[in-house]
Protein backbone atom coordinates (compact mmCIF):
# COMPACT_ATOMS: atom_id res chain seq x y z
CA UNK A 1 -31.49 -32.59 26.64
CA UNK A 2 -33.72 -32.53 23.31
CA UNK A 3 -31.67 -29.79 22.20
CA UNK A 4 -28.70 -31.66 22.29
CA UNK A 5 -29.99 -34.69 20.60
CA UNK A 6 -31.15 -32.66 18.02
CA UNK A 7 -28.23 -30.87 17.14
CA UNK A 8 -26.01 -33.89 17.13
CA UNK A 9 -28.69 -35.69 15.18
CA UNK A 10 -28.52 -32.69 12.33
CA UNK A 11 -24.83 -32.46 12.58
CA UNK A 12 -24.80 -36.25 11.57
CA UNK A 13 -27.39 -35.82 8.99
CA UNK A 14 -25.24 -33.50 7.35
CA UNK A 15 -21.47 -34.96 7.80
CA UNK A 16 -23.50 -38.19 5.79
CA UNK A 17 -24.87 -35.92 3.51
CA UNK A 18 -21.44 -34.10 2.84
CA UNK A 19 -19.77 -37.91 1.97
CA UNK A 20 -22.73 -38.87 -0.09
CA UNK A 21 -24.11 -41.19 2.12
CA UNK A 22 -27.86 -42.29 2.23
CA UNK A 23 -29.38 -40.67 5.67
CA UNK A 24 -30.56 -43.81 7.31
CA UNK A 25 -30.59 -44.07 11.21
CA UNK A 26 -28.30 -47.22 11.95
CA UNK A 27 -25.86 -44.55 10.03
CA UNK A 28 -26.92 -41.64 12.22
CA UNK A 29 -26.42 -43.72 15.54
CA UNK A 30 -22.96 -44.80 14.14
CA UNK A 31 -21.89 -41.13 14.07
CA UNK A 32 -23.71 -40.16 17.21
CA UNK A 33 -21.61 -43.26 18.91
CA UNK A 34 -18.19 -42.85 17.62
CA UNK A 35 -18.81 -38.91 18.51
CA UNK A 36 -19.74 -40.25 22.20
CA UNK A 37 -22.88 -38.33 22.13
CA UNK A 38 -25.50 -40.11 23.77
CA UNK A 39 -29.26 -39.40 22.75
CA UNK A 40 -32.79 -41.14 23.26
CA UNK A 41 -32.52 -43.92 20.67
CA UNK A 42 -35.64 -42.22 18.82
CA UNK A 43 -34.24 -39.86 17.57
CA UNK A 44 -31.74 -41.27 14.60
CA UNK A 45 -34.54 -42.65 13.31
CA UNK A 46 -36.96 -40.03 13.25
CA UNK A 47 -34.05 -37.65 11.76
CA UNK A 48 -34.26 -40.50 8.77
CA UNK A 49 -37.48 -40.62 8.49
CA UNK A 50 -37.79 -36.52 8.24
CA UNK A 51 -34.95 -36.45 5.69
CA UNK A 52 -36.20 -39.11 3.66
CA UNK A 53 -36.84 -38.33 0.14
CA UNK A 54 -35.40 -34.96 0.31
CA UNK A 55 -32.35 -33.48 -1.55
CA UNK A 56 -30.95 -31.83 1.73
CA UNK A 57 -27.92 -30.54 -1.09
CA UNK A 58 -30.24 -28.44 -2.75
CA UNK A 59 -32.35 -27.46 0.47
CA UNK A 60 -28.73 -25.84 2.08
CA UNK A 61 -28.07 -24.31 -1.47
CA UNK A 62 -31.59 -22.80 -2.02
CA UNK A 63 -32.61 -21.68 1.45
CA UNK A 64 -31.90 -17.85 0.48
CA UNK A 65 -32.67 -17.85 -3.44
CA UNK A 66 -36.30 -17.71 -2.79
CA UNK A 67 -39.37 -15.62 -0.98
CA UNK A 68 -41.28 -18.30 0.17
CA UNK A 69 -41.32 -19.92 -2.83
CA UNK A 70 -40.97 -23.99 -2.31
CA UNK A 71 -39.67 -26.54 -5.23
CA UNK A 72 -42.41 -28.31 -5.96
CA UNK A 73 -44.82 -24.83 -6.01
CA UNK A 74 -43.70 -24.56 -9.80
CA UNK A 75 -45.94 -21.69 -11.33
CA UNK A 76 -48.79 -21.61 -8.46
CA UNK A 77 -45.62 -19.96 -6.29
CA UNK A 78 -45.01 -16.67 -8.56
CA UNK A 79 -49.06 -16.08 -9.54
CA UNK A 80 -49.33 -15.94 -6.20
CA UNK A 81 -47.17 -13.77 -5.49
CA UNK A 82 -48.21 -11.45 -8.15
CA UNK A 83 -52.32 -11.66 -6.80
CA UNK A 84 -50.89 -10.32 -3.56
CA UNK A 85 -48.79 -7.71 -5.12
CA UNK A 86 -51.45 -5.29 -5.79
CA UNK A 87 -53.54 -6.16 -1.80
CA UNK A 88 -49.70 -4.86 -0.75
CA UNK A 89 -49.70 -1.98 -2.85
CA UNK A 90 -53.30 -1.01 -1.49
CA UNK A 91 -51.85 -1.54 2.04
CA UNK A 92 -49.07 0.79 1.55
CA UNK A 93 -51.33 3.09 -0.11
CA UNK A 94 -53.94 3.23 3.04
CA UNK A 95 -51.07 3.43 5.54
CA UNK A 96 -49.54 6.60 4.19
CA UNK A 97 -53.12 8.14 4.09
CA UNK A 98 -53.66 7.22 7.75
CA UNK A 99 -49.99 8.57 8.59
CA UNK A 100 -51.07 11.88 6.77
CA UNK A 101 -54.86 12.55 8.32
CA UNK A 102 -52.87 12.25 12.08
CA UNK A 103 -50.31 14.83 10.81
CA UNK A 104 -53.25 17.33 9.64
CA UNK A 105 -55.08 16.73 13.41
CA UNK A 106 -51.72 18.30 14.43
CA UNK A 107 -49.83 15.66 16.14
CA UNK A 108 -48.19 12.53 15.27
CA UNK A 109 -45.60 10.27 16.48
CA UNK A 110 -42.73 12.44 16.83
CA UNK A 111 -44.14 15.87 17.74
């Protein structure tokens, strides 16, 4: 049942979104009812109250532009990734030494 109350609760979100309307719950419930959905009367509001404050434009736009990089991370989000660049690089580095000591043992993982 959650499932479904969730789902109509987004779909709601995002048809008041798409018309420029403020995400409020007495707005939510509005949809939900003219939709004849029925959900726990909880859960308008706590849609609201997750969406509020947030551009949810910008979050639908952006949700593939980044790698784990979030808005408000600024510069933290790309120094970080570049301190982790080089742990990756000694990862990779280890890994294809490990893969080569089990090939000179005479076996590996497709022999």
């Amino acid at each position: 049942m959650s499932t479904k109350a969730e789902l109509a609760c987004v779909y709601s979100a995002l048809i008041l979104v798409d018309d420029d309307i403020a995400v409020t719950g007495e707005k939510i419930s509005t949809i939900l009812k003219a939709a004849n959905v029925d959900v726990e009367p909880y859960w308008p509001g706590l849609f609201a109250k997750a969406l509020e404050g947030i551009n949810v434009k910008d979050l639908i736009t952006s949700i593939g532009s980044g790698v784990g990089a979030a808005p408000a991370g600024g510069a933290a989000a790309p120094a970080a990734a570049a301190a982790a660049a080089p742990e990756a690089k000694k990862e990779e580095k280890k890994e294809s030494e490990d893969e080569q000591s089990d090939d000179d043992m005479g076996f590996g993982l497709f022999d």
